[in-house]
PDB file of N, CA and C in Angstrom:
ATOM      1  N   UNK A   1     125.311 163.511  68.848  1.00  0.00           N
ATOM      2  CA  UNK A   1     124.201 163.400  69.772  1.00  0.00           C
ATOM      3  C   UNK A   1     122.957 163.100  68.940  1.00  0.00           C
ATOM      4  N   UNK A   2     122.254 162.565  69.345  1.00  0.00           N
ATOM      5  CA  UNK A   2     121.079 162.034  68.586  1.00  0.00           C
ATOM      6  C   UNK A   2     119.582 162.727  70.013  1.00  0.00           C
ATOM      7  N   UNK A   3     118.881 163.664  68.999  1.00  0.00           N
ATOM      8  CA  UNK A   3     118.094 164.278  69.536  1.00  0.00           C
ATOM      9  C   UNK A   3     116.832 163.508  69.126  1.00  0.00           C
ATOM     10  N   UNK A   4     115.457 163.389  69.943  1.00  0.00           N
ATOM     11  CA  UNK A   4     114.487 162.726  70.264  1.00  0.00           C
ATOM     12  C   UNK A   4     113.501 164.093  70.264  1.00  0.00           C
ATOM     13  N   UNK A   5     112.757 164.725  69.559  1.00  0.00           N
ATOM     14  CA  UNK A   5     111.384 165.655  69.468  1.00  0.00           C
ATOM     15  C   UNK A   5     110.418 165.020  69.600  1.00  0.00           C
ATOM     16  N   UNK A   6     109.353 165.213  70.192  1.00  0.00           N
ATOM     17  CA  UNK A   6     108.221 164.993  70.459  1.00  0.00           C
ATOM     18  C   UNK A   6     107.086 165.679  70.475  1.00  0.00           C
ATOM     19  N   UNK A   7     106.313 165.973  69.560  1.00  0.00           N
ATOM     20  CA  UNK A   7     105.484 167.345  69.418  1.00  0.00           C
ATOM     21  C   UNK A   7     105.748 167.975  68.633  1.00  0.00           C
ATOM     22  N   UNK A   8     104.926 168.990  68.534  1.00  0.00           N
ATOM     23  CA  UNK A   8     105.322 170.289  67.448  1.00  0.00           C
ATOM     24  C   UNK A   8     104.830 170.344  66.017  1.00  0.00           C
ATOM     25  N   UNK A   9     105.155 171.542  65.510  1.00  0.00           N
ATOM     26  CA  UNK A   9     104.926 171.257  63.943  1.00  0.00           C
ATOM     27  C   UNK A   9     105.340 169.890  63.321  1.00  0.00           C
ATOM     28  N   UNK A  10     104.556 169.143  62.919  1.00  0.00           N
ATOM     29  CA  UNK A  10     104.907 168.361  61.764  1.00  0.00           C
ATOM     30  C   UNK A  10     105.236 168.593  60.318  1.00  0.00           C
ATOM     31  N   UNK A  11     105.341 169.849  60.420  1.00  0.00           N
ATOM     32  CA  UNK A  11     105.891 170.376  58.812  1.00  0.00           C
ATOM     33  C   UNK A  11     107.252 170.916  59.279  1.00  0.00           C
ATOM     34  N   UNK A  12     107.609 171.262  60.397  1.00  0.00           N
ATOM     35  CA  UNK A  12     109.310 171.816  59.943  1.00  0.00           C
ATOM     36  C   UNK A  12     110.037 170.578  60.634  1.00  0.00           C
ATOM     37  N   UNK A  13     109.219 169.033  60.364  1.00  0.00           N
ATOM     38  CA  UNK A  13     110.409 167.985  60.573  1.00  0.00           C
ATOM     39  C   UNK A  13     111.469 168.330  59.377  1.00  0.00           C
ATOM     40  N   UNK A  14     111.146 168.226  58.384  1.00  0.00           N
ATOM     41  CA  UNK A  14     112.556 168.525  57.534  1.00  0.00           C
ATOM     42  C   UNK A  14     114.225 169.629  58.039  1.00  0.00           C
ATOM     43  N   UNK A  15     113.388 171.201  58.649  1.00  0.00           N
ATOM     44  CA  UNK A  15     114.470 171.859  58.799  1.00  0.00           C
ATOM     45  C   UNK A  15     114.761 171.487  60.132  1.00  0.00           C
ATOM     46  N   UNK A  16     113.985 170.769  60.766  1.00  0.00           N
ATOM     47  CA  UNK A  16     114.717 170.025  62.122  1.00  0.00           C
ATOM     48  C   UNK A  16     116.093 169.371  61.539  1.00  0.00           C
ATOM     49  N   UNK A  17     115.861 168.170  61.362  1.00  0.00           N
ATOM     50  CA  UNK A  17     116.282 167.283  60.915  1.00  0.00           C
ATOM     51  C   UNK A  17     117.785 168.234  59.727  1.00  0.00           C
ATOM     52  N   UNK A  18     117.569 168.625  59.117  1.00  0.00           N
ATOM     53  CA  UNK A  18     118.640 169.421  58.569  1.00  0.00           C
ATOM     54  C   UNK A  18     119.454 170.202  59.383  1.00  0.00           C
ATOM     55  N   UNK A  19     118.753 171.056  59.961  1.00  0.00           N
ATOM     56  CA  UNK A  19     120.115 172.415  60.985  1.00  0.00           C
ATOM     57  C   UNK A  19     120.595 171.003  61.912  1.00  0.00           C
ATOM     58  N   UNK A  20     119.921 170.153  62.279  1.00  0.00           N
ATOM     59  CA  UNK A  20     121.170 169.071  63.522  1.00  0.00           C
ATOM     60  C   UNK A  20     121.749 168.364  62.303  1.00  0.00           C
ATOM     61  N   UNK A  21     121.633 167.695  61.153  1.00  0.00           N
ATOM     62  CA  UNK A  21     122.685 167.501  60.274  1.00  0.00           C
ATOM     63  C   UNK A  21     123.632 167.819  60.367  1.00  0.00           C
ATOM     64  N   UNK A  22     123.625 169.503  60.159  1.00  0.00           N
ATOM     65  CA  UNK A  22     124.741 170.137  59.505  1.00  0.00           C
ATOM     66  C   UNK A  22     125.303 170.614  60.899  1.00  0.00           C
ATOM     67  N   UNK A  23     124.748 170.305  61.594  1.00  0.00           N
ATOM     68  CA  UNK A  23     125.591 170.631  63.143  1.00  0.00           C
ATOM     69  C   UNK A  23     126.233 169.220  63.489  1.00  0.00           C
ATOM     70  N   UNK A  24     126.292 168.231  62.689  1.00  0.00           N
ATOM     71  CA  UNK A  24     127.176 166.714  62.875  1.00  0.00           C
ATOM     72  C   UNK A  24     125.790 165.564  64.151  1.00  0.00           C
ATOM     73  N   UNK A  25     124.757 166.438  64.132  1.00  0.00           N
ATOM     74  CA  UNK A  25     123.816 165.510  65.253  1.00  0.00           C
ATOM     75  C   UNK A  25     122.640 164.639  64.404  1.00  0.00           C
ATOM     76  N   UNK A  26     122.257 163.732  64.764  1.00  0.00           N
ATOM     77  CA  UNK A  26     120.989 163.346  64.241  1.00  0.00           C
ATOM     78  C   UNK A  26     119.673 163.302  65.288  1.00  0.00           C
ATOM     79  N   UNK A  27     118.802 163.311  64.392  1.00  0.00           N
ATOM     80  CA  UNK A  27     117.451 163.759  64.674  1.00  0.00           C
ATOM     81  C   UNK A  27     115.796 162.801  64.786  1.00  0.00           C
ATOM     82  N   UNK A  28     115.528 162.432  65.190  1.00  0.00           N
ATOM     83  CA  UNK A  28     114.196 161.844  64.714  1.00  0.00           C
ATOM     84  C   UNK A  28     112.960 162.788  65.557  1.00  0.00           C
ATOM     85  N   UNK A  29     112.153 163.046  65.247  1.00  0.00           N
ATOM     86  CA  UNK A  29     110.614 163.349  65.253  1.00  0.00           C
ATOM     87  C   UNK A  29     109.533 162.442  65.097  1.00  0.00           C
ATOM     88  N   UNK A  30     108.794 162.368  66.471  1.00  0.00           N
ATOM     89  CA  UNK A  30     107.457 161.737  66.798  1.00  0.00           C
ATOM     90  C   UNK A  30     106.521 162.918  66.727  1.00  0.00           C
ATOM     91  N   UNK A  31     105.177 162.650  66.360  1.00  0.00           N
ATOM     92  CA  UNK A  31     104.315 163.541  66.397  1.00  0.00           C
ATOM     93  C   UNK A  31     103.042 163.679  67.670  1.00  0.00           C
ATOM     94  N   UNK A  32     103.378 162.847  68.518  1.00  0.00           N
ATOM     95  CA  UNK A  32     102.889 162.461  69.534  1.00  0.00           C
ATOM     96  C   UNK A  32     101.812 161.766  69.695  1.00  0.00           C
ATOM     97  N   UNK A  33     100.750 162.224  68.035  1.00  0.00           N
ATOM     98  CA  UNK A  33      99.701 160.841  68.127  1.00  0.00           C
ATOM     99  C   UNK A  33      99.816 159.644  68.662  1.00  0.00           C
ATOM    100  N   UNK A  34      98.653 159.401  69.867  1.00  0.00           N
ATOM    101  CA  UNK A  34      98.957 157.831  70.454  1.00  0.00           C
ATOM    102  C   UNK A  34      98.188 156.526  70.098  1.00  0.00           C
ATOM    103  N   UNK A  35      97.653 156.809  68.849  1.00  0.00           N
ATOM    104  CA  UNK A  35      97.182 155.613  68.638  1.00  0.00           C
ATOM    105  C   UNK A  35      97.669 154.614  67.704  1.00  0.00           C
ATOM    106  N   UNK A  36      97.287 153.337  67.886  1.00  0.00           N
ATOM    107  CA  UNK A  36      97.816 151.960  67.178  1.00  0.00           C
ATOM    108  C   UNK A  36      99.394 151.610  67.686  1.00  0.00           C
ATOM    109  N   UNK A  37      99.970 151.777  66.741  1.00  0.00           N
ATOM    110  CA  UNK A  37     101.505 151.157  67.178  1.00  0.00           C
ATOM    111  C   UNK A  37     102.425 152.439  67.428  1.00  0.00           C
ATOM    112  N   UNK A  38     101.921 153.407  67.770  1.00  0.00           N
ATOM    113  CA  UNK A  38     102.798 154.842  67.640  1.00  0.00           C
ATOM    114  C   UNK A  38     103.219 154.368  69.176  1.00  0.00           C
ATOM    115  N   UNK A  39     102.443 154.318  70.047  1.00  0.00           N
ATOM    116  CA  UNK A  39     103.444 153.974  71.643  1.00  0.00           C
ATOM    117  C   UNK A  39     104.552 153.374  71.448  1.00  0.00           C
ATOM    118  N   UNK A  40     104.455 151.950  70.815  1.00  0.00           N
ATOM    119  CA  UNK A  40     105.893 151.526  70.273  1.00  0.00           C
ATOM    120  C   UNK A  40     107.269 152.180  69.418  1.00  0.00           C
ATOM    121  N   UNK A  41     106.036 153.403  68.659  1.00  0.00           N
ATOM    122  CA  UNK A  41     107.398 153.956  67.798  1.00  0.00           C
ATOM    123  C   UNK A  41     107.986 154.580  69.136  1.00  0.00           C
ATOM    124  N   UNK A  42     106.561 155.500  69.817  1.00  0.00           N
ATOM    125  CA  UNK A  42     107.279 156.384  70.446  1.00  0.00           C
ATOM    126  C   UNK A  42     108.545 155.911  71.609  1.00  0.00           C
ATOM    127  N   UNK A  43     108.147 154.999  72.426  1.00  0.00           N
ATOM    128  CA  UNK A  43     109.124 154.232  72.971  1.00  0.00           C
ATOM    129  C   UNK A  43     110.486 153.986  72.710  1.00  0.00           C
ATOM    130  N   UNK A  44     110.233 153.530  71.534  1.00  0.00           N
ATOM    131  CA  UNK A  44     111.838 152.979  70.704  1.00  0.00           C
ATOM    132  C   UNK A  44     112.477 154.331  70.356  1.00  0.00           C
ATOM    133  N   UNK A  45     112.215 155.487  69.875  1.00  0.00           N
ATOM    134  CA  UNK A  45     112.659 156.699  69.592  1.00  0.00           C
ATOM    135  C   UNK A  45     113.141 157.083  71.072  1.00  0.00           C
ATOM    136  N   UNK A  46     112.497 157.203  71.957  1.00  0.00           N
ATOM    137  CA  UNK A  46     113.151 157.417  73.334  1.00  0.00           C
ATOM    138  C   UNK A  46     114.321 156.765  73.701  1.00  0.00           C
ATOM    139  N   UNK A  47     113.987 155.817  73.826  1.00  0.00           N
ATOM    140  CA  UNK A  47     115.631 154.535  73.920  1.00  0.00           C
ATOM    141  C   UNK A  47     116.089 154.771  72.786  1.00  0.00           C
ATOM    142  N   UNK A  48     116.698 155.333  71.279  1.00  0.00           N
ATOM    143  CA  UNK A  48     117.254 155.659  70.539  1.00  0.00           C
ATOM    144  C   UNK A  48     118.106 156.868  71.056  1.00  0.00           C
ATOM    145  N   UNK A  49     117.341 158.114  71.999  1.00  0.00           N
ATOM    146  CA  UNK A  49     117.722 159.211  71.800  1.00  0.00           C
ATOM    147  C   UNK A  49     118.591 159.434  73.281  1.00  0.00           C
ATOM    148  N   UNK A  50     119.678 160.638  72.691  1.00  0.00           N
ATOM    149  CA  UNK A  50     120.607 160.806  74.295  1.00  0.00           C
ATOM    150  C   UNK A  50     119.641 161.992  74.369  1.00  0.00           C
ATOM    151  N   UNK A  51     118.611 162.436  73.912  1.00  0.00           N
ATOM    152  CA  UNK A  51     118.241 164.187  74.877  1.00  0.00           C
ATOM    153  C   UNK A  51     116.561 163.987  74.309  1.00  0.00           C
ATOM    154  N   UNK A  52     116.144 163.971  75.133  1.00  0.00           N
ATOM    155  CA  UNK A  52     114.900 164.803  74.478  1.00  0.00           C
ATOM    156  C   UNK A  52     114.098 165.989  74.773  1.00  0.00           C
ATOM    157  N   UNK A  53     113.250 166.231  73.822  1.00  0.00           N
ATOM    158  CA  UNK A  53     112.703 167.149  73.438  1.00  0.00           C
ATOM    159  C   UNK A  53     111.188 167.196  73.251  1.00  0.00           C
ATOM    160  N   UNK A  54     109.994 167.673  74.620  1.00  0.00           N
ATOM    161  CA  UNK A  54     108.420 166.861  74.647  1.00  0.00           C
ATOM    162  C   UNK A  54     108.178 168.645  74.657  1.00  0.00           C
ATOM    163  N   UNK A  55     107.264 168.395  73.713  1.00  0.00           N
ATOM    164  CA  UNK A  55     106.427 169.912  73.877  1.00  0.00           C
ATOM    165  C   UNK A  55     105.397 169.615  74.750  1.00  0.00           C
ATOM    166  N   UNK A  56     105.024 170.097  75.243  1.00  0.00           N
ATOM    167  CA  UNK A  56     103.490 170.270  75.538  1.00  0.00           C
ATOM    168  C   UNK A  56     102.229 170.902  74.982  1.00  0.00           C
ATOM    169  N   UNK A  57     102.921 172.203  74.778  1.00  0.00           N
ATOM    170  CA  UNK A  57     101.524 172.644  74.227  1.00  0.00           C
ATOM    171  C   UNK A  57     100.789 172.093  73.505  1.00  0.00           C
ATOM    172  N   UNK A  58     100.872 171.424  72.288  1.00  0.00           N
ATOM    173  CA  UNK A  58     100.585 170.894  71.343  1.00  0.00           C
ATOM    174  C   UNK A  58     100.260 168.775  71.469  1.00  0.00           C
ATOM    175  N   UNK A  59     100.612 168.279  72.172  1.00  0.00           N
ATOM    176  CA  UNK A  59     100.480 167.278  72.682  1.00  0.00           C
ATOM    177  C   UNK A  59      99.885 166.770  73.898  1.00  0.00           C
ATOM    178  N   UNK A  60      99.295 165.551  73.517  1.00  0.00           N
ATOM    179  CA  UNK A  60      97.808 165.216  74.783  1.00  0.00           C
ATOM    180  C   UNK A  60      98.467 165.109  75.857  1.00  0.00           C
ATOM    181  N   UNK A  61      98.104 164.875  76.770  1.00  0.00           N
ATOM    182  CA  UNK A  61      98.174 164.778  78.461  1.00  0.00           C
ATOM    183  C   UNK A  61      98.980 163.330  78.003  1.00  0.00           C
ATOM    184  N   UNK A  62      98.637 162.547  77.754  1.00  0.00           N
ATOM    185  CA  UNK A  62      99.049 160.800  77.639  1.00  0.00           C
ATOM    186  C   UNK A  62     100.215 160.890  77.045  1.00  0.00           C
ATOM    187  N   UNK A  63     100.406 161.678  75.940  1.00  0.00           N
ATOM    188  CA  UNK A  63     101.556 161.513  74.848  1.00  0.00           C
ATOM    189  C   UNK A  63     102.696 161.860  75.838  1.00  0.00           C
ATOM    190  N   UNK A  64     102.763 163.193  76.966  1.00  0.00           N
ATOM    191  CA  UNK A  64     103.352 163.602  77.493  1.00  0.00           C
ATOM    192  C   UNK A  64     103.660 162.790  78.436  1.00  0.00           C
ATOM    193  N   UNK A  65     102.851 162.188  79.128  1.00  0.00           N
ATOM    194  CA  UNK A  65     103.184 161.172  80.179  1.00  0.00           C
ATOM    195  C   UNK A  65     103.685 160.293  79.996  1.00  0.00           C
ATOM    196  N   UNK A  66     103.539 159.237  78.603  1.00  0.00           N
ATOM    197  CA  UNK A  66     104.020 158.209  78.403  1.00  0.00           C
ATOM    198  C   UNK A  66     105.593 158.681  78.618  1.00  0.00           C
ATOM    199  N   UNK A  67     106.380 159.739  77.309  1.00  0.00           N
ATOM    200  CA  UNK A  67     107.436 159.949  76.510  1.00  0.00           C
ATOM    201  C   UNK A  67     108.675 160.368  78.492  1.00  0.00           C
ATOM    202  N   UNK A  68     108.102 161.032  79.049  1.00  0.00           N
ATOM    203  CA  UNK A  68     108.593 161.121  80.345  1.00  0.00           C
ATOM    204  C   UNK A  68     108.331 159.515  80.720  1.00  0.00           C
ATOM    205  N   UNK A  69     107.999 159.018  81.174  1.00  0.00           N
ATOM    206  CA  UNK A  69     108.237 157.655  81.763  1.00  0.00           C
ATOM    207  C   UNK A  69     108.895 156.586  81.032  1.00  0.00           C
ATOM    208  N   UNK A  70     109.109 156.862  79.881  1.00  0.00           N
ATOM    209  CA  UNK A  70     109.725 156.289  78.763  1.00  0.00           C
ATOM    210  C   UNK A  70     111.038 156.687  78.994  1.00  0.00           C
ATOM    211  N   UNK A  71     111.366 157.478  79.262  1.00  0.00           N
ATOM    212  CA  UNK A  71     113.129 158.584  79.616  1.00  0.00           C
ATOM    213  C   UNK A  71     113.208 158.425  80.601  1.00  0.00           C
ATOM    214  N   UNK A  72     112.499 158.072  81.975  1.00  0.00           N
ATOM    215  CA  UNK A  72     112.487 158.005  83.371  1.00  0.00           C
ATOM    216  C   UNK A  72     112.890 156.344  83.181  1.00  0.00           C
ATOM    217  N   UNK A  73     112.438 155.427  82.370  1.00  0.00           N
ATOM    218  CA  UNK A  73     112.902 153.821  82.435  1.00  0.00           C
ATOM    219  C   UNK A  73     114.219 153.802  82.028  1.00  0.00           C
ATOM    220  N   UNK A  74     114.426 154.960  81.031  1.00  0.00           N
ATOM    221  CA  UNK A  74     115.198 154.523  79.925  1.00  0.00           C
ATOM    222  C   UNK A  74     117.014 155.639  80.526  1.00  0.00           C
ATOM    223  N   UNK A  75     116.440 156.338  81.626  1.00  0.00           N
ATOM    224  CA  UNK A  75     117.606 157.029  82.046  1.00  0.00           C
ATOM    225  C   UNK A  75     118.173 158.382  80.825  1.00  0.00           C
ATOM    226  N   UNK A  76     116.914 158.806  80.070  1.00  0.00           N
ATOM    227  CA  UNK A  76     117.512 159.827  79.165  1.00  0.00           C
ATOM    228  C   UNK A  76     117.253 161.357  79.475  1.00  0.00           C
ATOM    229  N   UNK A  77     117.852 161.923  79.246  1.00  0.00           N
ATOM    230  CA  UNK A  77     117.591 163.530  79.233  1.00  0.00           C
ATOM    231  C   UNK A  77     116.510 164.154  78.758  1.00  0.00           C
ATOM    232  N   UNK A  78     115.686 164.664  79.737  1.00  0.00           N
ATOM    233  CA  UNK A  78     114.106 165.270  79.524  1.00  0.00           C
ATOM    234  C   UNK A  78     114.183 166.650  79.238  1.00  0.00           C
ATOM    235  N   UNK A  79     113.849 167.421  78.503  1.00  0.00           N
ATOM    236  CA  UNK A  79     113.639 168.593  78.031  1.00  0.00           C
ATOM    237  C   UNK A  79     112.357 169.268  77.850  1.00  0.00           C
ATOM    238  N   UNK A  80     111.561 169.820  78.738  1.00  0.00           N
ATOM    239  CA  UNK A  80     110.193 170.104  78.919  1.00  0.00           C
ATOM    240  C   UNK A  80     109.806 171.530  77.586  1.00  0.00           C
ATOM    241  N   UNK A  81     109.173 171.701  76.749  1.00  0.00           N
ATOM    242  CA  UNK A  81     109.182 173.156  76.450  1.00  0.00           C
ATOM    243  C   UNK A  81     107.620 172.925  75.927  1.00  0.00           C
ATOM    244  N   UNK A  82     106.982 174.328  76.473  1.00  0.00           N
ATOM    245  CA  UNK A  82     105.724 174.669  76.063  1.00  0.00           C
ATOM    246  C   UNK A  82     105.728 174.505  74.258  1.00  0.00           C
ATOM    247  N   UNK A  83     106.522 175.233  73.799  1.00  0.00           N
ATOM    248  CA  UNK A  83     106.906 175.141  72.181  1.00  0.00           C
ATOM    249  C   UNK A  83     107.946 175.273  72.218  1.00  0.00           C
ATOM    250  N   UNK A  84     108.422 174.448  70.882  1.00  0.00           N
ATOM    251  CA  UNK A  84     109.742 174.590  70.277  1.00  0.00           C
ATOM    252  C   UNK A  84     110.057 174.698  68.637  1.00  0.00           C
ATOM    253  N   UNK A  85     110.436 175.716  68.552  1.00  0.00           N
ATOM    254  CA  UNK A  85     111.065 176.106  66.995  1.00  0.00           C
ATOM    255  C   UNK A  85     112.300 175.445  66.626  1.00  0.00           C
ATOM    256  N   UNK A  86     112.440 176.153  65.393  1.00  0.00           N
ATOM    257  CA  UNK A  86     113.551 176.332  64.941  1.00  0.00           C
ATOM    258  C   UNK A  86     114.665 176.657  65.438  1.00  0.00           C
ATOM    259  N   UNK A  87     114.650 177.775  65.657  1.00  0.00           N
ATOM    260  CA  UNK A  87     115.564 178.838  66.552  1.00  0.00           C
ATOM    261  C   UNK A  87     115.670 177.910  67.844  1.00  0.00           C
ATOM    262  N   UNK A  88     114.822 177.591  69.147  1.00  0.00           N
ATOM    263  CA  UNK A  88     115.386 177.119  69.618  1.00  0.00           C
ATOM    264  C   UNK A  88     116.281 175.824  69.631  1.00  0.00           C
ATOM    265  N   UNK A  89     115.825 174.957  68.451  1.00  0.00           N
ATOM    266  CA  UNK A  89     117.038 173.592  68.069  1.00  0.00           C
ATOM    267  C   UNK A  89     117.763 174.209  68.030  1.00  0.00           C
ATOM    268  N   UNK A  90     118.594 175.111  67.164  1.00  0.00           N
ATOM    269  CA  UNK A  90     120.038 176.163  66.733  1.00  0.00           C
ATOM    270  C   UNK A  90     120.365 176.294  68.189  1.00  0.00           C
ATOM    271  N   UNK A  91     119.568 177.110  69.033  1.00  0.00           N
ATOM    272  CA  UNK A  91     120.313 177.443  70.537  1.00  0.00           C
ATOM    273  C   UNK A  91     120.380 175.799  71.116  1.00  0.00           C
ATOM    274  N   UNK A  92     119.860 174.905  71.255  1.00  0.00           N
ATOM    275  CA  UNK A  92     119.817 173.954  72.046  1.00  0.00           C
ATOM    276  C   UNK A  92     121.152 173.229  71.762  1.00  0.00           C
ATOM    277  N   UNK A  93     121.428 173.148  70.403  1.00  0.00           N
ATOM    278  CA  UNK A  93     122.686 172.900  69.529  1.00  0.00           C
ATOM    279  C   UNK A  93     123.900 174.078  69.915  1.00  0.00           C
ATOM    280  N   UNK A  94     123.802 174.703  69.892  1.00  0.00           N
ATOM    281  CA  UNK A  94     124.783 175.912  70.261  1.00  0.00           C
ATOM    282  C   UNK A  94     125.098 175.684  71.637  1.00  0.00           C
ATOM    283  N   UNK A  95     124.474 175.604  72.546  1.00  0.00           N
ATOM    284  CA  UNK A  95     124.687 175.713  73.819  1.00  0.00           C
ATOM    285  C   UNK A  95     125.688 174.475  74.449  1.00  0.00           C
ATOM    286  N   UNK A  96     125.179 173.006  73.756  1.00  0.00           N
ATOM    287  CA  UNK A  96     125.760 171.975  73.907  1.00  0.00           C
ATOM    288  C   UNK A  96     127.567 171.943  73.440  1.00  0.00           C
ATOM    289  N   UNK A  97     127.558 172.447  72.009  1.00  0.00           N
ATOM    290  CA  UNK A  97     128.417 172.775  71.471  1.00  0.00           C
ATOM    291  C   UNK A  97     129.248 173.254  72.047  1.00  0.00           C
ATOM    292  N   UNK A  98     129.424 174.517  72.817  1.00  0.00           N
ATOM    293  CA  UNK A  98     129.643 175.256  74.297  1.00  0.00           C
ATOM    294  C   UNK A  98     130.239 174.837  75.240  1.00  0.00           C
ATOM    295  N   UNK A  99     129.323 173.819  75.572  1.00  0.00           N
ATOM    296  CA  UNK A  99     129.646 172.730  76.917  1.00  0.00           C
ATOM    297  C   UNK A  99     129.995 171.563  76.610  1.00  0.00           C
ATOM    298  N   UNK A 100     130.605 171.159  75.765  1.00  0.00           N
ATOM    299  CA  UNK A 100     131.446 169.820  75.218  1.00  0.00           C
ATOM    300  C   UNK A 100     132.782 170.323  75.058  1.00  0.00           C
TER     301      UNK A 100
END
């Protein structure tokens, strides 16, 4: 499964990106900044990803709106969370794991 983050710390992209490794998934992280060509990254990371993952707390009103209408074109799995850790990737991963 290839997971899609949006938001959040920009310093624990690394142990993101590692615990879905070693769980056999891959990962990319947007930081939700919307200016210059980031709409485009952010876009293409959406159509890359089967699930995503939009914080809010931490991300503008726009960033949020776009990345949902981006998954609403694109037919992908929306995942709303005020914040998201660590711990919850591990459960989000666990749970799937579960249900496969």
């Amino acid at each position: 499964m290839r997971i899609g983050i949006i938001g959040g710390a920009e310093r624990s992209d690394p142990q993101y990106r590692r615990i879905a490794e070693e769980a056999g998934h891959q990962l990319e992280y947007h930081d939700g900044h919307m200016s210059g060509r980031r709409v485009a990254s952010l876009e293409a990371l959406v159509k890359r990803s089967d699930l995503l993952v939009i914080t809010t707390d931490v991300n503008s009103h726009n960033a949020v709106r776009l990345a949902r209408g981006f998954a609403t074109k694109s037919g992908r799995k929306v995942m709303l969370c005020r914040r998201f850790g660590l711990q919850n990737l591990h459960d989000l991963i666990q749970s799937h794991a579960a249900s496969a």
